[in-house]
C-alpha atoms as a PDB file:
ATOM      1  CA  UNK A   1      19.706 -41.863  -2.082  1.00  0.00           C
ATOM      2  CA  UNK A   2      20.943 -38.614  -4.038  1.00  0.00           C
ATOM      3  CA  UNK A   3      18.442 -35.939  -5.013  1.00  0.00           C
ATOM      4  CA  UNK A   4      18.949 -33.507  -7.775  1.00  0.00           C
ATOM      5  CA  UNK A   5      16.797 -30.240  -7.020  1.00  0.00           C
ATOM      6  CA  UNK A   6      16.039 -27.994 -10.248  1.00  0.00           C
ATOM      7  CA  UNK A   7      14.238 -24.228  -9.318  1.00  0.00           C
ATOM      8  CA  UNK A   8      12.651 -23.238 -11.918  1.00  0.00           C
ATOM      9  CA  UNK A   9      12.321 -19.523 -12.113  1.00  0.00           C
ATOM     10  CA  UNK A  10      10.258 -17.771 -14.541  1.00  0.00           C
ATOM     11  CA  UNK A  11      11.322 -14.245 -15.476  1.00  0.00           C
ATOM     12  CA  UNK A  12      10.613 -10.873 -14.120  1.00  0.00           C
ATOM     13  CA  UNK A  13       8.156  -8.382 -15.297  1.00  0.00           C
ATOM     14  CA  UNK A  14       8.442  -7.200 -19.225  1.00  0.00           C
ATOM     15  CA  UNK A  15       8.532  -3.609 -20.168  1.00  0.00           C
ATOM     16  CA  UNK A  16       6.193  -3.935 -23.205  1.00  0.00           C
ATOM     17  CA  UNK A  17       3.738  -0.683 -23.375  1.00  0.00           C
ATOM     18  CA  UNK A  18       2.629  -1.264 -26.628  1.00  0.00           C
ATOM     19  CA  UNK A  19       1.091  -4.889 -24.935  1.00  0.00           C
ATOM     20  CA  UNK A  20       2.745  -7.328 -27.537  1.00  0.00           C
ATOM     21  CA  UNK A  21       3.079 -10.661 -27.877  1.00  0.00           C
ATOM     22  CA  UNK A  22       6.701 -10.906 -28.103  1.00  0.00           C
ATOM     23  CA  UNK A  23       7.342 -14.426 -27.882  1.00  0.00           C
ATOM     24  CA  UNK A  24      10.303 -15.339 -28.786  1.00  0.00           C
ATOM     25  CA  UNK A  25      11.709 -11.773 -30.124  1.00  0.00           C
ATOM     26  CA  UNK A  26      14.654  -9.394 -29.649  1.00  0.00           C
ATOM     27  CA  UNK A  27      14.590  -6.325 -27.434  1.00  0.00           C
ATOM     28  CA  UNK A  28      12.152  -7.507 -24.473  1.00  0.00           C
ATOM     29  CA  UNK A  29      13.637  -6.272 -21.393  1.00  0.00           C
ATOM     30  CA  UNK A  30      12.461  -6.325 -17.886  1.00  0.00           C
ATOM     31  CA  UNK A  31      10.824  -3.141 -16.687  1.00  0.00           C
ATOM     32  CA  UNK A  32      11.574  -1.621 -13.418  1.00  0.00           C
ATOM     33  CA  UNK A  33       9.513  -3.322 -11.694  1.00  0.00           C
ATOM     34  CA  UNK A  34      10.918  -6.583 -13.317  1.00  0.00           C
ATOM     35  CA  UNK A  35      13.884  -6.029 -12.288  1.00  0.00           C
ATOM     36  CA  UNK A  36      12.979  -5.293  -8.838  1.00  0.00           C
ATOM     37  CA  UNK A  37      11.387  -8.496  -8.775  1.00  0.00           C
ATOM     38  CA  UNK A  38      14.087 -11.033  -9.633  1.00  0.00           C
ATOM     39  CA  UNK A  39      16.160  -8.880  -7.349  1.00  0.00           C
ATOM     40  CA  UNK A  40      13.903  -9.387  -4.736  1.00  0.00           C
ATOM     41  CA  UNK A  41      13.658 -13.878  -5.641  1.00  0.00           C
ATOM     42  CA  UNK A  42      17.555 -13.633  -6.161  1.00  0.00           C
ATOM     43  CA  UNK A  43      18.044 -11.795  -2.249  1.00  0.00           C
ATOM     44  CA  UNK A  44      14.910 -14.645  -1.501  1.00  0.00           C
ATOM     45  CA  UNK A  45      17.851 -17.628  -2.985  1.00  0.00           C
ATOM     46  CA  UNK A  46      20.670 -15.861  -1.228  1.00  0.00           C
ATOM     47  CA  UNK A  47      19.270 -15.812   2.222  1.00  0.00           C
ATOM     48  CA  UNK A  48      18.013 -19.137   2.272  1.00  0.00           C
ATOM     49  CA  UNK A  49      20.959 -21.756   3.161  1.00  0.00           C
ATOM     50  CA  UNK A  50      19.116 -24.485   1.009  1.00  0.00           C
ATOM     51  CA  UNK A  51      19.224 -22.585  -1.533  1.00  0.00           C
ATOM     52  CA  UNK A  52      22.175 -20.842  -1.991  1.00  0.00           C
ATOM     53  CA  UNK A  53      24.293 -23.906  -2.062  1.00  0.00           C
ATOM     54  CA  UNK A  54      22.776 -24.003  -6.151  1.00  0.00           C
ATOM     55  CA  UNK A  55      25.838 -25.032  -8.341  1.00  0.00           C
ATOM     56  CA  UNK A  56      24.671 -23.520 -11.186  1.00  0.00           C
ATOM     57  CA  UNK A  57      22.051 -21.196 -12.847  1.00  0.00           C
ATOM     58  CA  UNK A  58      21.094 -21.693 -16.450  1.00  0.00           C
ATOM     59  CA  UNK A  59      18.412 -19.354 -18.583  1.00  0.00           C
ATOM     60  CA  UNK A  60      16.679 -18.848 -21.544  1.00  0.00           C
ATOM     61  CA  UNK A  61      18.860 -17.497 -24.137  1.00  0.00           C
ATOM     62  CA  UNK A  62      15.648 -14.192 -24.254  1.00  0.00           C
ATOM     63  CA  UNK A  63      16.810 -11.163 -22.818  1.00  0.00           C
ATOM     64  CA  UNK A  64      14.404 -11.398 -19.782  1.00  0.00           C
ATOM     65  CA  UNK A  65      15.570 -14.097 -18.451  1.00  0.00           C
ATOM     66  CA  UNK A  66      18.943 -13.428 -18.582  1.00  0.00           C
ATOM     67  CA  UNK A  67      18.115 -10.671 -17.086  1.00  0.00           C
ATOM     68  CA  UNK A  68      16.743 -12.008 -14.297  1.00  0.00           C
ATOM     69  CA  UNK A  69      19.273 -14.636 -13.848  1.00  0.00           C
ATOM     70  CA  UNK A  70      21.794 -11.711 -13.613  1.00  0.00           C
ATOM     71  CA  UNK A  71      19.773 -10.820 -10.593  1.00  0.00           C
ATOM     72  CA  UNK A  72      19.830 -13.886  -9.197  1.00  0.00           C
ATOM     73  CA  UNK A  73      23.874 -14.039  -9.842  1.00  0.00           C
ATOM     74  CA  UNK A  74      24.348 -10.496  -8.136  1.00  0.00           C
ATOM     75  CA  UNK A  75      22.616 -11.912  -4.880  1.00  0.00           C
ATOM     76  CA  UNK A  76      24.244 -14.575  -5.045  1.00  0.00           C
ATOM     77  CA  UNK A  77      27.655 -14.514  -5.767  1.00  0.00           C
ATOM     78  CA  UNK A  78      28.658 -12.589  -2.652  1.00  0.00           C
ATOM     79  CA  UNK A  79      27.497 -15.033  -0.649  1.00  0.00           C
ATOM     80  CA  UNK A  80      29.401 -17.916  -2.216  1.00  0.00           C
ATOM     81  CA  UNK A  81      32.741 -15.822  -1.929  1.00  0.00           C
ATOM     82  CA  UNK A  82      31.857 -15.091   1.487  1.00  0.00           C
ATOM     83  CA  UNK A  83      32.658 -18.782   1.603  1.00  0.00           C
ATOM     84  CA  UNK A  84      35.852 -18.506  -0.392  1.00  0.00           C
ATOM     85  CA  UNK A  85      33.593 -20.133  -3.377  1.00  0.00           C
ATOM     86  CA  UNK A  86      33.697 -18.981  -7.261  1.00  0.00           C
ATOM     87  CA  UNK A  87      31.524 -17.584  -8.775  1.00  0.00           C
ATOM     88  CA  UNK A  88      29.303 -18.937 -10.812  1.00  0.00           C
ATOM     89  CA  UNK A  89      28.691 -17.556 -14.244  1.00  0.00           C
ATOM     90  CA  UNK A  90      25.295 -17.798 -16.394  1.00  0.00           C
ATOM     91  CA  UNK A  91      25.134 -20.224 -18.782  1.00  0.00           C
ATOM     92  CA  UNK A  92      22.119 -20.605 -21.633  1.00  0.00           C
ATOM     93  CA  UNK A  93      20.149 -23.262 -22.924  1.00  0.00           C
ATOM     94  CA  UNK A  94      17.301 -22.835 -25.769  1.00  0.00           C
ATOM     95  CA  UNK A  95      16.075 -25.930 -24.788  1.00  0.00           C
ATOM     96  CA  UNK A  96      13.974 -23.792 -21.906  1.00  0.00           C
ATOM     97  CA  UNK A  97      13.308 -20.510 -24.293  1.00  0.00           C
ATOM     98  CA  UNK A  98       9.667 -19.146 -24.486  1.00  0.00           C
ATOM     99  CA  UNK A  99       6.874 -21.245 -26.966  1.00  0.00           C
ATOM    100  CA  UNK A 100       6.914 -20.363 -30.385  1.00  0.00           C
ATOM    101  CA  UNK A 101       3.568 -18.549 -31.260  1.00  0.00           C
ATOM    102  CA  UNK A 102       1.945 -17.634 -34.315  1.00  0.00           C
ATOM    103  CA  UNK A 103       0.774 -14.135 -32.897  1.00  0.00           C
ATOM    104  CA  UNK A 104       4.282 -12.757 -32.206  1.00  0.00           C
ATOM    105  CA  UNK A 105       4.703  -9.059 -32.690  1.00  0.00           C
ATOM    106  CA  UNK A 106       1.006  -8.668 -32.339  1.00  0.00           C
ATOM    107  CA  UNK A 107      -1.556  -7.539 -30.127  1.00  0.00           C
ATOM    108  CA  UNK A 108      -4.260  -9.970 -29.847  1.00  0.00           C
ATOM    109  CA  UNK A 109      -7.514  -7.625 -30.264  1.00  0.00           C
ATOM    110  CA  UNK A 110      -6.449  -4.853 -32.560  1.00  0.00           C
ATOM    111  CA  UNK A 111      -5.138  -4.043 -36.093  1.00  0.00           C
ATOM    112  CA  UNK A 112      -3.704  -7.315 -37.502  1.00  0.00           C
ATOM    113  CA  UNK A 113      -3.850  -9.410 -34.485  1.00  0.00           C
ATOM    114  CA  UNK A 114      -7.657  -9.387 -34.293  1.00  0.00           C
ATOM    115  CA  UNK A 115      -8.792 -13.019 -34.191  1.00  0.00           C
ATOM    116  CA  UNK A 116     -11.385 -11.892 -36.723  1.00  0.00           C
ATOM    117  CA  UNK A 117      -8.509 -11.299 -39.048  1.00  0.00           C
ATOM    118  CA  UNK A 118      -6.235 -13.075 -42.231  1.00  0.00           C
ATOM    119  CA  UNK A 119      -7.594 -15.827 -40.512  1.00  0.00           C
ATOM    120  CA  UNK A 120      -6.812 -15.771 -36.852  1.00  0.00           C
ATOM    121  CA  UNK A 121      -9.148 -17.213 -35.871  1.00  0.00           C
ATOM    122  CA  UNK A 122      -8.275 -20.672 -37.325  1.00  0.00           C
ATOM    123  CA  UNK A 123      -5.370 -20.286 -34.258  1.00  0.00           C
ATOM    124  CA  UNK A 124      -7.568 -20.824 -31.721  1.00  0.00           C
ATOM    125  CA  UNK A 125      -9.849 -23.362 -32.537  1.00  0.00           C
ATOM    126  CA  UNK A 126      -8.084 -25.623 -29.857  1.00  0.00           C
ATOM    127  CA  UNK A 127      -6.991 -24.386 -26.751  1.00  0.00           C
ATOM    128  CA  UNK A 128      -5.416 -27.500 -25.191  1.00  0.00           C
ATOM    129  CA  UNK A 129      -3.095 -27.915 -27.912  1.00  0.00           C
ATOM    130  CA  UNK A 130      -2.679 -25.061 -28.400  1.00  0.00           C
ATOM    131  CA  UNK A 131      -3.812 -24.241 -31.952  1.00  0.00           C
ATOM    132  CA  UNK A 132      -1.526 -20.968 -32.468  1.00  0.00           C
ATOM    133  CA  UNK A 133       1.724 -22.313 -31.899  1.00  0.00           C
ATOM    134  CA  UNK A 134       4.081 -25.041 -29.905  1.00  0.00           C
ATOM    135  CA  UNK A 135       2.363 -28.150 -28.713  1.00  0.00           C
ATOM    136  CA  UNK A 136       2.306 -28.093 -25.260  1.00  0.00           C
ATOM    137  CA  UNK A 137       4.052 -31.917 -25.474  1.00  0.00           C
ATOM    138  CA  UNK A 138       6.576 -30.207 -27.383  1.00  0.00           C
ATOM    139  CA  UNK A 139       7.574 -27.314 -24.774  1.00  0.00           C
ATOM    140  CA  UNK A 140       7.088 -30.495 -22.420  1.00  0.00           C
ATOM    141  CA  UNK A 141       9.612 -33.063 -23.893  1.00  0.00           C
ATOM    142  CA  UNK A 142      12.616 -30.084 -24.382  1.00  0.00           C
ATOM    143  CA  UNK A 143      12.388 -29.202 -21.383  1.00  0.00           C
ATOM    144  CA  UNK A 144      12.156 -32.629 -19.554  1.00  0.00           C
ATOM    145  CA  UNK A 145      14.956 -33.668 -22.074  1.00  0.00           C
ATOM    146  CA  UNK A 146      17.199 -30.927 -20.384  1.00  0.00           C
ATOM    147  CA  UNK A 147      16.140 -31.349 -16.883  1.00  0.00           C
ATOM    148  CA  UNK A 148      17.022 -35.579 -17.137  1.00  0.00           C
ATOM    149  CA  UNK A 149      20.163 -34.539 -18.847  1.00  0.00           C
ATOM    150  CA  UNK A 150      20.689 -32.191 -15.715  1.00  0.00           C
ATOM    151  CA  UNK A 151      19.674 -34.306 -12.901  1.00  0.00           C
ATOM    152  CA  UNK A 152      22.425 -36.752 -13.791  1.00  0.00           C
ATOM    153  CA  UNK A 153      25.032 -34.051 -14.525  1.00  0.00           C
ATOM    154  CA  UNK A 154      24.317 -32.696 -11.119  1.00  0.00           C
ATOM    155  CA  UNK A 155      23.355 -35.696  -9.040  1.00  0.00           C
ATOM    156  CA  UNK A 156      23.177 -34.937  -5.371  1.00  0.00           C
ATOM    157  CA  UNK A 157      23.398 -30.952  -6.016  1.00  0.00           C
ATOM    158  CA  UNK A 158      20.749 -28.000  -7.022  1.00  0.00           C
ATOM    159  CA  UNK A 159      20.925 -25.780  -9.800  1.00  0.00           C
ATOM    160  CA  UNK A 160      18.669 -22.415 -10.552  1.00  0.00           C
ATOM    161  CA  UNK A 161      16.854 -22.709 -14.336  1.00  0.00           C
ATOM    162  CA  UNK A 162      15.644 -18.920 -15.710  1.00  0.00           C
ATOM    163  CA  UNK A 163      12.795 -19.526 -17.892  1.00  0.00           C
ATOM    164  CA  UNK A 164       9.539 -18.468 -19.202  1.00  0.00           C
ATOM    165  CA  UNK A 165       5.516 -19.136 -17.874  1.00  0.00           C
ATOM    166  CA  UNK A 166       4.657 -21.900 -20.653  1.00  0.00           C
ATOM    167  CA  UNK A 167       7.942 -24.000 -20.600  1.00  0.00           C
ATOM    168  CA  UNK A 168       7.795 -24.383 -16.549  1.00  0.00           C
ATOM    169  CA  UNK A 169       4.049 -25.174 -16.410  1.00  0.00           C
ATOM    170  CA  UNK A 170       3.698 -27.780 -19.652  1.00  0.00           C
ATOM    171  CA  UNK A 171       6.779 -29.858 -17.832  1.00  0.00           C
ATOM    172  CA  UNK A 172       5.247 -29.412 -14.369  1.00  0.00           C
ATOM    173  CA  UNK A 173       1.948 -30.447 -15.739  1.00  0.00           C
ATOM    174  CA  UNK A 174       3.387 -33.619 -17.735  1.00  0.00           C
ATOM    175  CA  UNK A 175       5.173 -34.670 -14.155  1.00  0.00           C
ATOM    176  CA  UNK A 176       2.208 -34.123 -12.078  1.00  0.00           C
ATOM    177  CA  UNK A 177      -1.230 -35.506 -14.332  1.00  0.00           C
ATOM    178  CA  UNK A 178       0.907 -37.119 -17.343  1.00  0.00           C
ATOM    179  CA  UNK A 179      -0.084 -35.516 -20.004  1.00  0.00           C
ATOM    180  CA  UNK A 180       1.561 -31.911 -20.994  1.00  0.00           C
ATOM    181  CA  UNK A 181      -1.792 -30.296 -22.146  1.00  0.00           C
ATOM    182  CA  UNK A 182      -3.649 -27.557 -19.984  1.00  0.00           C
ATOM    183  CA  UNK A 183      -6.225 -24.928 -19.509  1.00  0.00           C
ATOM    184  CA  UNK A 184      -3.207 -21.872 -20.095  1.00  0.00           C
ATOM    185  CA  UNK A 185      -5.709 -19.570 -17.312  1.00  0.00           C
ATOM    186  CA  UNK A 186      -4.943 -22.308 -14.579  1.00  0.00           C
ATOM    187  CA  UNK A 187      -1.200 -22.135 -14.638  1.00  0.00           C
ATOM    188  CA  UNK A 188       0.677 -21.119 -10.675  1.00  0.00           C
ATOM    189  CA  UNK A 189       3.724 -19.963 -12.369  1.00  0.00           C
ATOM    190  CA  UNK A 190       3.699 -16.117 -10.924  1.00  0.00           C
ATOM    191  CA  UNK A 191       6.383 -13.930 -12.414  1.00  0.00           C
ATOM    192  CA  UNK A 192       9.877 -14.554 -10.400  1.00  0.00           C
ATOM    193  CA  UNK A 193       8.244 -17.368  -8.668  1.00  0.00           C
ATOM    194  CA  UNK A 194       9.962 -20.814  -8.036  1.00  0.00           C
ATOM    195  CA  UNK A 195       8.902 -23.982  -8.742  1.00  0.00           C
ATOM    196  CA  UNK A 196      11.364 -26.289  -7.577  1.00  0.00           C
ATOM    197  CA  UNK A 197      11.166 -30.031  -8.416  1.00  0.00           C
ATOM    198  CA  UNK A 198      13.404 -32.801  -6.622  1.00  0.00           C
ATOM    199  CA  UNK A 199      14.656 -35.852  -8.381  1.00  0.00           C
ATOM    200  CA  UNK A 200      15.942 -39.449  -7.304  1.00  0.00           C
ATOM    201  CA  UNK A 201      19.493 -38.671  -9.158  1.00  0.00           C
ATOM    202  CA  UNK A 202      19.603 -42.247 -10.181  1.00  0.00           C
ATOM    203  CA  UNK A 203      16.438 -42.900 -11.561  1.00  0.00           C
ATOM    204  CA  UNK A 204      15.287 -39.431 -12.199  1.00  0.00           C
ATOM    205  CA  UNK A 205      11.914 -40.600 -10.744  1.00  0.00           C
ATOM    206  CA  UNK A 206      10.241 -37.231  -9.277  1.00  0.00           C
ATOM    207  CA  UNK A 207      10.402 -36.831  -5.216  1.00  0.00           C
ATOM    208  CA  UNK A 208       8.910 -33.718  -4.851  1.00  0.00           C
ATOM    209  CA  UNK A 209       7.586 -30.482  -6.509  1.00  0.00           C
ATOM    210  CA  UNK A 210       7.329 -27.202  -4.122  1.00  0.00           C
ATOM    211  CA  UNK A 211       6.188 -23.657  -5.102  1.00  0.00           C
ATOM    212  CA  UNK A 212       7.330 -20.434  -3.976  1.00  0.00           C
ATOM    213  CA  UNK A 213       6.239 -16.397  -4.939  1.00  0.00           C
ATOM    214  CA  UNK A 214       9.417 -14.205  -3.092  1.00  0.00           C
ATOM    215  CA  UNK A 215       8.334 -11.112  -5.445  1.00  0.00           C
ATOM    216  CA  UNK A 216       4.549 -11.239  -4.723  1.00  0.00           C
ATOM    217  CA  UNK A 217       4.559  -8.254  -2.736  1.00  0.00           C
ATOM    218  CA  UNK A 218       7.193  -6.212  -5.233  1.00  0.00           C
ATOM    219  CA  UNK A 219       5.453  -2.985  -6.728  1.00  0.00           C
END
């Protein structure tokens, strides 16, 4: 039967020294060491030969993962015209951007963003939800909704999908236990890790899910 193989890869490291929650906003780069660790999962794609067959990599419209899909592309690319391929260009998707949050542009602890504060606390009576922002079903149906659009599109191929901590664990969770919601300090989803999920391109019925960390060791 034909599989469709998705990699999810969540973004690189953030430069962010004033320790935000920056969500959704503008102007999030990656750091240096961000960028030195999707360069380091995009040379991990490149050298492997089941990988680097991807036909496409889609991101998250954010900065940081576009970012890090550039990365990904640099590695990348060479190889396919080493094969007398094109090369492939980055495409977006908001359907896998970051959760919304009601704590963007704050710092949870101090000054405004102090739970104790205009009423913060009354976004974080429920952690399974969660309370202060996107249902975790939500994050879970967009995302699923682009990855069944996706495994048809690009039945019997792989593509490489750039996004963001919450919107790769709610789906994976939702596949594995069948329900979206989850305790947030129990996700695997290390930065510029892969989690790369296998589908029966006919029936879209899940074949596999596999986990990797290529910038674990990146300082």
């Amino acid at each position: 039967m034909p599989t469709t193989t998705i990699h999810f890869v969540r973004h690189g490291k953030v430069y962010n020294p004033d320790h935000l929650l920056y969500e959704r906003l503008p102007g999030f780069h990656l750091s240096d060491r961000g960028m030195r660790m999707a360069q380091a999962t995009g040379a991990y794609i490149a050298a492997d030969p089941k990988l680097n067959t991807v036909a496409a990599v889609y991101s998250s419209p954010l900065e940081r993962t576009c970012e890090t899909a550039g990365a990904i592309l640099d590695a990348l690319n060479p190889v396919r015209a080493g094969r007398g391929e094109e090369p492939l260009e980055l495409i977006t998707d908001p359907r896998v951007i970051e959760a919304g949050n009601e704590f963007r542009g704050k710092r949870i602890g101090h000054g405004k963003g102090a739970l104790w504060r205009d009423g913060n606390w009354k976004l974080v009576l429920n952690l399974w939800k969660p309370s202060w922002g996107e249902s975790y079903r939500h994050i879970a149906e967009r995302v699923g909704a682009f990855a069944n659009e996706k495994i048809r599109e690009y039945a019997g191929r792989q593509i490489i999908v750039v996004s963001h901590e919450s919107p790769i664990w709610s789906y994976r969770h939702l596949l594995e236990t069948g329900h979206p919601e989850h305790w947030m300090f129990l996700r695997k989803t290390a930065l510029a890790s892969i989690t790369s999920i296998t589908y029966d391109s006919d029936t879209g019925k899940v074949m596999s899910i596999t986990y990797a960390d290529p910038a674990a060791q990146v300082e």
